[in-house]
PDB file of N, CA and C in Angstrom:
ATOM      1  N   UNK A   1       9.225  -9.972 -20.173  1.00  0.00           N
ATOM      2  CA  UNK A   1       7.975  -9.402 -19.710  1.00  0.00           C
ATOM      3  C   UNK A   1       8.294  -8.365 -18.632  1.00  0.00           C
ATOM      4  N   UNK A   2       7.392  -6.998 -18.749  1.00  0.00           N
ATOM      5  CA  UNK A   2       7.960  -6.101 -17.603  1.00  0.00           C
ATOM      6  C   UNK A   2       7.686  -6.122 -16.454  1.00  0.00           C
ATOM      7  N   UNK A   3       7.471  -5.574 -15.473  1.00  0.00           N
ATOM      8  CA  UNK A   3       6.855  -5.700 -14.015  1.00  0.00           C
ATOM      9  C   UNK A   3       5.240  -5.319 -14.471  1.00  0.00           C
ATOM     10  N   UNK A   4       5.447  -4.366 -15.088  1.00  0.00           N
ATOM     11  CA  UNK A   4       3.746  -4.169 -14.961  1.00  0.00           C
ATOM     12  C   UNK A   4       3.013  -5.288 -16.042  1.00  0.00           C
ATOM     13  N   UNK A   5       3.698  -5.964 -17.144  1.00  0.00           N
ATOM     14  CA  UNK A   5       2.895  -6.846 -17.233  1.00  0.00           C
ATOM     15  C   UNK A   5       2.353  -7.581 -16.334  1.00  0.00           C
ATOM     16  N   UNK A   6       3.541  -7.946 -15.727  1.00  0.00           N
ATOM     17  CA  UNK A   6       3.574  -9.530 -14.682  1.00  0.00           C
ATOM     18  C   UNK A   6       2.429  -8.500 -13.480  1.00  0.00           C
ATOM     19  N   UNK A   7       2.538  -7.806 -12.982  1.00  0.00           N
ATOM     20  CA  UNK A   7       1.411  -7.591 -12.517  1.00  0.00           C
ATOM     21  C   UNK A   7       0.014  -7.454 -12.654  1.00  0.00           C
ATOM     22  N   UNK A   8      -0.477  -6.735 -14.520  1.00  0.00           N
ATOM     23  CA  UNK A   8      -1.178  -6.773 -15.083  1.00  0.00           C
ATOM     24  C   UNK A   8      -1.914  -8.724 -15.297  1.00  0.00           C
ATOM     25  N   UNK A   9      -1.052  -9.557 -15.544  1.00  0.00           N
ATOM     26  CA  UNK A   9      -1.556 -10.747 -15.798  1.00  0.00           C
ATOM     27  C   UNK A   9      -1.951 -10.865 -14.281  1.00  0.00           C
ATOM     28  N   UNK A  10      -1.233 -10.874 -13.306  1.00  0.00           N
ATOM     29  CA  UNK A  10      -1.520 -11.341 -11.912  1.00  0.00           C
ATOM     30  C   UNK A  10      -3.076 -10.631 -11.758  1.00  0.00           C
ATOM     31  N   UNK A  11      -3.454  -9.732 -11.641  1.00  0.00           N
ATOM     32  CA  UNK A  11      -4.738  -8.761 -11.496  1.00  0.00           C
ATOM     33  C   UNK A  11      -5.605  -9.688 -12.058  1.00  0.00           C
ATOM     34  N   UNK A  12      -5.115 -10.182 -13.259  1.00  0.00           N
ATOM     35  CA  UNK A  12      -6.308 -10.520 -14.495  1.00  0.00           C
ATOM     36  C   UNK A  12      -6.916 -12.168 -14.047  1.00  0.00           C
ATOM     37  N   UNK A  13      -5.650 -12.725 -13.742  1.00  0.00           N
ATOM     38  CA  UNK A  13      -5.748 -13.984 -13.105  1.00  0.00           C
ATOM     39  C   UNK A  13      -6.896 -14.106 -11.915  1.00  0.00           C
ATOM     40  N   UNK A  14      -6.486 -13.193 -10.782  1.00  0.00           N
ATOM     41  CA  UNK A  14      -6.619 -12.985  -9.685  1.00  0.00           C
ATOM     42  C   UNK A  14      -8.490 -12.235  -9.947  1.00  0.00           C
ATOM     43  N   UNK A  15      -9.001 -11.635 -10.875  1.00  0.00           N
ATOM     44  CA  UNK A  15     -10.237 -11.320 -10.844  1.00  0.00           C
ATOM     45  C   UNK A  15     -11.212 -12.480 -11.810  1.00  0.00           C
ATOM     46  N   UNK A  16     -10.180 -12.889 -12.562  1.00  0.00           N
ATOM     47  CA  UNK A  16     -10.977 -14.169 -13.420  1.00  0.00           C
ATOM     48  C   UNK A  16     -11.518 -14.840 -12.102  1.00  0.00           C
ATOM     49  N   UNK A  17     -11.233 -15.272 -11.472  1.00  0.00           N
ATOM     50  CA  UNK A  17     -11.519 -15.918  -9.935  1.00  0.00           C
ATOM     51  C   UNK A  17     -12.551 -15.483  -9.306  1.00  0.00           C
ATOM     52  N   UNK A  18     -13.163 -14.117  -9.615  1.00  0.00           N
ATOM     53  CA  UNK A  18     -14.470 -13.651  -8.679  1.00  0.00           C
ATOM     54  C   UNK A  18     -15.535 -13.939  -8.882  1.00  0.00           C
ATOM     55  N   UNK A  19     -16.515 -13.659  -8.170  1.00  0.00           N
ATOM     56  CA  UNK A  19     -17.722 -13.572  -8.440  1.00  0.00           C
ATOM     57  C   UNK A  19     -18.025 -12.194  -9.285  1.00  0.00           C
ATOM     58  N   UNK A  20     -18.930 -12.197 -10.166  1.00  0.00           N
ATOM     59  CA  UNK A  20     -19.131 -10.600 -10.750  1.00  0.00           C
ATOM     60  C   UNK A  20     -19.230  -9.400  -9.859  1.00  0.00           C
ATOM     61  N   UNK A  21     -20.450  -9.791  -8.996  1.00  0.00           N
ATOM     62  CA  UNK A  21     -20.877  -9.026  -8.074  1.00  0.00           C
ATOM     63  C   UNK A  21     -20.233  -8.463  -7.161  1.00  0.00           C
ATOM     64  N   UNK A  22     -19.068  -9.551  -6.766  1.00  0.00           N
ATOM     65  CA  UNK A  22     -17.838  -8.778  -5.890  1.00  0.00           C
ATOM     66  C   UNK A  22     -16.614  -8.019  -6.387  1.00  0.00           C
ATOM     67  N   UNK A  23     -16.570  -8.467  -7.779  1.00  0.00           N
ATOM     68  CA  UNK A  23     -15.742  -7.692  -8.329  1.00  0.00           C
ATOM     69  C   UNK A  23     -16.175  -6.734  -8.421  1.00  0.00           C
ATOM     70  N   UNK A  24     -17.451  -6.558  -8.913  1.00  0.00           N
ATOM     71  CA  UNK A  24     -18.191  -5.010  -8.893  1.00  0.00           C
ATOM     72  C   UNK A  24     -18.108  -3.815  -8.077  1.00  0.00           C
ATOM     73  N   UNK A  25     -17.783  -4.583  -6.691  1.00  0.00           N
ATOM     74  CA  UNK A  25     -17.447  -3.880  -5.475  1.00  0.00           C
ATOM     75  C   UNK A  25     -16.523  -3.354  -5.484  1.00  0.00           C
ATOM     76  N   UNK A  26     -15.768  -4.510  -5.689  1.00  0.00           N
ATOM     77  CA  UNK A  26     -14.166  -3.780  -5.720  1.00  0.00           C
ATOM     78  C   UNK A  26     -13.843  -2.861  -6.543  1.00  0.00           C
ATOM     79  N   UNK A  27     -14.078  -2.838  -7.772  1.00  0.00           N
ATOM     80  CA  UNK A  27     -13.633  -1.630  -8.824  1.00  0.00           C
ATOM     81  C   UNK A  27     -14.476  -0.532  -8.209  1.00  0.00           C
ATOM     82  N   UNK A  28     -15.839  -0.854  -7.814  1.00  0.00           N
ATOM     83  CA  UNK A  28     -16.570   0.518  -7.388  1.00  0.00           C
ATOM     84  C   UNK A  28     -15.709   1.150  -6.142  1.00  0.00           C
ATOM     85  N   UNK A  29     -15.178   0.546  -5.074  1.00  0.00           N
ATOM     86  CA  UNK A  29     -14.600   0.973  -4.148  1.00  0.00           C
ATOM     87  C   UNK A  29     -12.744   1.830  -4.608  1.00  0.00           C
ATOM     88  N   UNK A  30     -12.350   1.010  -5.308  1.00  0.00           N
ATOM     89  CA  UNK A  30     -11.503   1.695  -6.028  1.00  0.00           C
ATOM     90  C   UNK A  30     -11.703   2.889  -6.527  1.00  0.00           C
ATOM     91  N   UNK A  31     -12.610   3.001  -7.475  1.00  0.00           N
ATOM     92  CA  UNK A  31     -13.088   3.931  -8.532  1.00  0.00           C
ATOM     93  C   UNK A  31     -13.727   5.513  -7.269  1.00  0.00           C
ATOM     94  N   UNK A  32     -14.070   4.389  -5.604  1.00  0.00           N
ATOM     95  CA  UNK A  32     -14.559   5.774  -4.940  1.00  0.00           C
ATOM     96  C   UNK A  32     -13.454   6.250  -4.385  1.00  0.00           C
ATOM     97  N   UNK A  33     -11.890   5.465  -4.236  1.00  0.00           N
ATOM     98  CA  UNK A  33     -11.286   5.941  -3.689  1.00  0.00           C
ATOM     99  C   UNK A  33     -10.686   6.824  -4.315  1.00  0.00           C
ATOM    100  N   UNK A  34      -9.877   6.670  -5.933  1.00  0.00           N
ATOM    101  CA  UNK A  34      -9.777   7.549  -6.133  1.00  0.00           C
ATOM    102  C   UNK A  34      -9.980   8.870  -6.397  1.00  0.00           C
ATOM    103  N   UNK A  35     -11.503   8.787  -6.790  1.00  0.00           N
ATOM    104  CA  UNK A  35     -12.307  10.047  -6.700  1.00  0.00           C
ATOM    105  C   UNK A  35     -12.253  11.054  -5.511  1.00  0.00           C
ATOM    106  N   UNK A  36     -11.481  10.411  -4.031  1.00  0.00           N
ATOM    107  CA  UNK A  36     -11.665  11.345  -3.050  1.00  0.00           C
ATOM    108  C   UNK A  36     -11.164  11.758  -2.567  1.00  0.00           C
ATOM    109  N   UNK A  37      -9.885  12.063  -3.433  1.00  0.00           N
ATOM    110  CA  UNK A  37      -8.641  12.855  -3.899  1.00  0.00           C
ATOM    111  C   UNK A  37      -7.702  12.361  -2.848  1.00  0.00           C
ATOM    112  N   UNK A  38      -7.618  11.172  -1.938  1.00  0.00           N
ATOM    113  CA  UNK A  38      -6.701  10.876  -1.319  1.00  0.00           C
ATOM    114  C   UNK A  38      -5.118  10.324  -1.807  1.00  0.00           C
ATOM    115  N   UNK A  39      -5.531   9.940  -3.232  1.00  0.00           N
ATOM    116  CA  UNK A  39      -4.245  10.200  -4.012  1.00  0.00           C
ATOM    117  C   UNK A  39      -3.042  11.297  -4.082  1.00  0.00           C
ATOM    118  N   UNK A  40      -3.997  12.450  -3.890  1.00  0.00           N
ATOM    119  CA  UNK A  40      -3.449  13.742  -4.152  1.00  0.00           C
ATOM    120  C   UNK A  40      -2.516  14.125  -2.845  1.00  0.00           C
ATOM    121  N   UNK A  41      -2.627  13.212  -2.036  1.00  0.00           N
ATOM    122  CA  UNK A  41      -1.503  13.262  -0.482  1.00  0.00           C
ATOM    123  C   UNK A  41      -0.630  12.113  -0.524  1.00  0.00           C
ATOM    124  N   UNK A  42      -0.271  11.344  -1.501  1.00  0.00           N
ATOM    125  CA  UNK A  42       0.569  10.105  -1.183  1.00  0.00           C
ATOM    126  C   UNK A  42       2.109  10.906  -1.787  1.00  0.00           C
ATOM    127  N   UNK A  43       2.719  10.347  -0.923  1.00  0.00           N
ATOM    128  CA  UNK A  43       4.454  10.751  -1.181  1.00  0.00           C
ATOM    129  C   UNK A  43       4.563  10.394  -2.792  1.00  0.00           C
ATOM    130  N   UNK A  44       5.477  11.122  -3.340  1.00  0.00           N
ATOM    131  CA  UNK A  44       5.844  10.736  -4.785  1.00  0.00           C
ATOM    132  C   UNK A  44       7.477   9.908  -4.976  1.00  0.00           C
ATOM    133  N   UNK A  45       7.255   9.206  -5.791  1.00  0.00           N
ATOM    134  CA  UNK A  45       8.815   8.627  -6.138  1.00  0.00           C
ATOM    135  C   UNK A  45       9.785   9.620  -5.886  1.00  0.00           C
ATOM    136  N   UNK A  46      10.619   9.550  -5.059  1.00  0.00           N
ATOM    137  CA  UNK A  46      12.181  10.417  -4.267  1.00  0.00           C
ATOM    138  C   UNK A  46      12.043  11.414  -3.514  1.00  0.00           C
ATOM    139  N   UNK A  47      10.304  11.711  -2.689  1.00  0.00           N
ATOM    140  CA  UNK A  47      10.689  12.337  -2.019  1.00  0.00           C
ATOM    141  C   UNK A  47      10.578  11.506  -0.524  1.00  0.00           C
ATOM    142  N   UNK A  48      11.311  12.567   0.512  1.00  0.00           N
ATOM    143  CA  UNK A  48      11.597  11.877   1.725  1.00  0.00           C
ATOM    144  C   UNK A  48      10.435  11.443   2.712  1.00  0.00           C
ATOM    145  N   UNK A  49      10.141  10.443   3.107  1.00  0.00           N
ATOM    146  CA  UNK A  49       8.973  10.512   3.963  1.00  0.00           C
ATOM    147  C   UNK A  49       9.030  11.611   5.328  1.00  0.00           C
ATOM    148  N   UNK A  50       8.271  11.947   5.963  1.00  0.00           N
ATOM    149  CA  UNK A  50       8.385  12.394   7.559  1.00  0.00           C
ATOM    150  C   UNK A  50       8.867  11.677   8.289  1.00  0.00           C
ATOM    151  N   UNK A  51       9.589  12.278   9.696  1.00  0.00           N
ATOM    152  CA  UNK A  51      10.022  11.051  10.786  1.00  0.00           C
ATOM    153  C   UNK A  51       8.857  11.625  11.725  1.00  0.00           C
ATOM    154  N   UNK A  52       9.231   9.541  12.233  1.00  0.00           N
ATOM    155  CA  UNK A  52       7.712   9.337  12.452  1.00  0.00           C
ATOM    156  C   UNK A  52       8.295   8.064  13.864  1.00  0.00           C
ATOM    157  N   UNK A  53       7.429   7.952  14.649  1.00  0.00           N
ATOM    158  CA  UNK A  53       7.126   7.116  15.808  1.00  0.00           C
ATOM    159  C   UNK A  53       6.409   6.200  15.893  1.00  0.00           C
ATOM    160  N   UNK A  54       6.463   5.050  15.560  1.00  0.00           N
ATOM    161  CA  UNK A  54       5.190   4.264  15.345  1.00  0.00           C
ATOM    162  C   UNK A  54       5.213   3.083  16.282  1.00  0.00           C
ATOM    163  N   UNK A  55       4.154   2.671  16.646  1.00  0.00           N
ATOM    164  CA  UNK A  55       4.077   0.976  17.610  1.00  0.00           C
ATOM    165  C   UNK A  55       4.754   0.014  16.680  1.00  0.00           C
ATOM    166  N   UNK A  56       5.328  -0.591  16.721  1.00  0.00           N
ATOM    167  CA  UNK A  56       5.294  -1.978  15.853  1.00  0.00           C
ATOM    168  C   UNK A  56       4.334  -3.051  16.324  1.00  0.00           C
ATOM    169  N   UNK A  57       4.821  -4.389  15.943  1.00  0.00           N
ATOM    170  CA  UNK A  57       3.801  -5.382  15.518  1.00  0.00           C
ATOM    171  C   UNK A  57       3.340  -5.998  17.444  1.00  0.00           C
ATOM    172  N   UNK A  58       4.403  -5.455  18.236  1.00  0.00           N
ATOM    173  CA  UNK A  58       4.386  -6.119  19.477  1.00  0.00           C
ATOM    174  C   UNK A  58       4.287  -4.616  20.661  1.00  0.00           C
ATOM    175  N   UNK A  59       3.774  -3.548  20.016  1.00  0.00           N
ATOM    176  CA  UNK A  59       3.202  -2.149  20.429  1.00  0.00           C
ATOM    177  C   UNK A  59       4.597  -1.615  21.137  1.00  0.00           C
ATOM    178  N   UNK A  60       5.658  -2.015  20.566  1.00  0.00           N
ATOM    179  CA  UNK A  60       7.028  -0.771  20.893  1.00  0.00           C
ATOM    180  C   UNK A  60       7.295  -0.041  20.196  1.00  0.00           C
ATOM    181  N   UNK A  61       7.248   1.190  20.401  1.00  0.00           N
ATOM    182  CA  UNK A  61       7.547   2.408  19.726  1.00  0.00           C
ATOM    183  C   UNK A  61       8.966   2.179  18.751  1.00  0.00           C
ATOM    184  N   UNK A  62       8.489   2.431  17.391  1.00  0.00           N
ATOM    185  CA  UNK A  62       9.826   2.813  16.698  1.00  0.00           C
ATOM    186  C   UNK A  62      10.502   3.999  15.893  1.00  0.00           C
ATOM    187  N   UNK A  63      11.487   4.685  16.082  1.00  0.00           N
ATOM    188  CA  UNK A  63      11.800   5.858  15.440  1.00  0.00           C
ATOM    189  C   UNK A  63      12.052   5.855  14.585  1.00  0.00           C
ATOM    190  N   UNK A  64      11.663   6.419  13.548  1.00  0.00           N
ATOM    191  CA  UNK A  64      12.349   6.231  12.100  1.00  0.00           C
ATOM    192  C   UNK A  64      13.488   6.824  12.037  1.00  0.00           C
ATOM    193  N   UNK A  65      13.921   7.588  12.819  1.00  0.00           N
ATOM    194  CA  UNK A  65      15.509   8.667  12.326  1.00  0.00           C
ATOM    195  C   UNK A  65      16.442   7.623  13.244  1.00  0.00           C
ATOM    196  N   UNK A  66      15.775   7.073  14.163  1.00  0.00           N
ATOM    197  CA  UNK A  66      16.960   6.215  14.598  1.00  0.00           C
ATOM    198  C   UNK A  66      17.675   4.606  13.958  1.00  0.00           C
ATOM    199  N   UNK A  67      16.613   4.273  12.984  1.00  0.00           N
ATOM    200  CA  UNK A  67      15.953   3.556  12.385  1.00  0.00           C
ATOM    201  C   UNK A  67      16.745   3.813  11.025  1.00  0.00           C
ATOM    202  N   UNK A  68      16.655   4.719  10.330  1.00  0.00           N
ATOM    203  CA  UNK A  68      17.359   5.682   9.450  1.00  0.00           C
ATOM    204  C   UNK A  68      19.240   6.037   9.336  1.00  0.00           C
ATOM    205  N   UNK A  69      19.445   5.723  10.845  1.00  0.00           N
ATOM    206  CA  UNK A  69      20.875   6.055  10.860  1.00  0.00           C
ATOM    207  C   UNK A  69      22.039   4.837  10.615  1.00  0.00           C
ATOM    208  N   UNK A  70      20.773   3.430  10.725  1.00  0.00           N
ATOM    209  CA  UNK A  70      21.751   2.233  10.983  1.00  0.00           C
ATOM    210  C   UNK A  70      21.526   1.490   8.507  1.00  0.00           C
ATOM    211  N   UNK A  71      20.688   2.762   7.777  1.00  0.00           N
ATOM    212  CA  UNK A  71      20.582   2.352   6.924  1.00  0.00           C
ATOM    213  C   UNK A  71      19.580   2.940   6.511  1.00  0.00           C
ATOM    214  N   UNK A  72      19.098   2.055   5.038  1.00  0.00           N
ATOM    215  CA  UNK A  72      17.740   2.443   4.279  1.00  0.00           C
ATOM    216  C   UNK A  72      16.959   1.749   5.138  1.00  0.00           C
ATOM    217  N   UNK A  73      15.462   2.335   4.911  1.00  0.00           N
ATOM    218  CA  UNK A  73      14.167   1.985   5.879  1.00  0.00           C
ATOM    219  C   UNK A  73      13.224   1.286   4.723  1.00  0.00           C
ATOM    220  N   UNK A  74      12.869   0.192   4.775  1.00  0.00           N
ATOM    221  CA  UNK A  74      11.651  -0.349   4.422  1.00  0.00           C
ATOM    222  C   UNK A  74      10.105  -0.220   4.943  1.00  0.00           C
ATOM    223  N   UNK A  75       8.946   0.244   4.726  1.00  0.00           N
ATOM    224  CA  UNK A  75       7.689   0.559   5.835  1.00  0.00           C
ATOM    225  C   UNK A  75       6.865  -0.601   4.905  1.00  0.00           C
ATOM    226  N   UNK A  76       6.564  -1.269   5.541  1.00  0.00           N
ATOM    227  CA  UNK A  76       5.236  -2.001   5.525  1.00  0.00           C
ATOM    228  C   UNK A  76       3.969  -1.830   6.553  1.00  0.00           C
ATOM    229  N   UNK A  77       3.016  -1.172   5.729  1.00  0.00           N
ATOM    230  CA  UNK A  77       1.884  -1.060   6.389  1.00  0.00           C
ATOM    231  C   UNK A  77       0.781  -2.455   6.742  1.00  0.00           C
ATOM    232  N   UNK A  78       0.464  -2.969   7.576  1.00  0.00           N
ATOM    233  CA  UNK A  78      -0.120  -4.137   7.797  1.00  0.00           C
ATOM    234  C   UNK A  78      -1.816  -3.675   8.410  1.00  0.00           C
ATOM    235  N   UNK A  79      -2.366  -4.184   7.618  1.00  0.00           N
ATOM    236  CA  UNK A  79      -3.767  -3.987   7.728  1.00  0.00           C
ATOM    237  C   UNK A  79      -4.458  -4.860   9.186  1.00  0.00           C
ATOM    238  N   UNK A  80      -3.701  -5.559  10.023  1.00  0.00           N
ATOM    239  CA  UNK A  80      -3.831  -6.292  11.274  1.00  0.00           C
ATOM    240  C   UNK A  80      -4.756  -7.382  11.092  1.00  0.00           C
ATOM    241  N   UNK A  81      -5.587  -7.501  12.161  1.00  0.00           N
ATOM    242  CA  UNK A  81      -6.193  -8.813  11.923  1.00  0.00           C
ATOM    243  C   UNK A  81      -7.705  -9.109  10.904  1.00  0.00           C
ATOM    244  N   UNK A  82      -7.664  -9.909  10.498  1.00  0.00           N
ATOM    245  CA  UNK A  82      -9.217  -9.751   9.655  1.00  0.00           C
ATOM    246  C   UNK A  82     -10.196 -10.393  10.213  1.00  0.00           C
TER     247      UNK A  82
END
C-alpha cells in the first residue's frame, strides 16, 4: 500500500467519525482556503527555504543558518495552545 493510500484510508477513517455538519465545515474551509490562492506561496519540493529567526517553544530565538551548519533542518510548525 502507498503513502497516499495509507493516508487516503486514514482521512476516510478519521471523517467516518464526524458529525455531517462539521465535516461540512471542514471541506468548506478547505475548499475556502484553497480558493485564496495561498497555495500559490508555499515552497515547492527542492527548493531552499529562507533563513529565518524564530522564538522556539520556550521564546529563544533560533537561527536557521546556524541551525543549518550543524546539519539538515526539520521545521515543525505548532499551532500552540487550543
Amino acid at each position: 500500500m502507498s503513502l497516499q493510500d495509507k493516508l487516503t484510508a486514514m482521512k476516510d477513517r478519521f471523517e467516518s467519525k464526524m458529525a455531517p455538519d462539521t465535516l461540512a465545515i471542514m471541506h468548506r474551509a478547505t475548499s475556502d482556503l484553497a480558493r485564496s490562492g495561498t497555495m500559490d506561496h508555499i515552497l515547492k519540493v527542492g527548493v531552499s527555504a529562507p533563513q529565518f529567526i524564530l522564538p522556539d517553544q520556550e521564546d529563544r530565538l533560533v537561527n536557521s543558518a546556524e541551525l543549518l551548519e550543524k546539519g539538515p533542518l526539520v521545521i515543525n510548525f505548532y499551532r500552540g495552545v487550543w
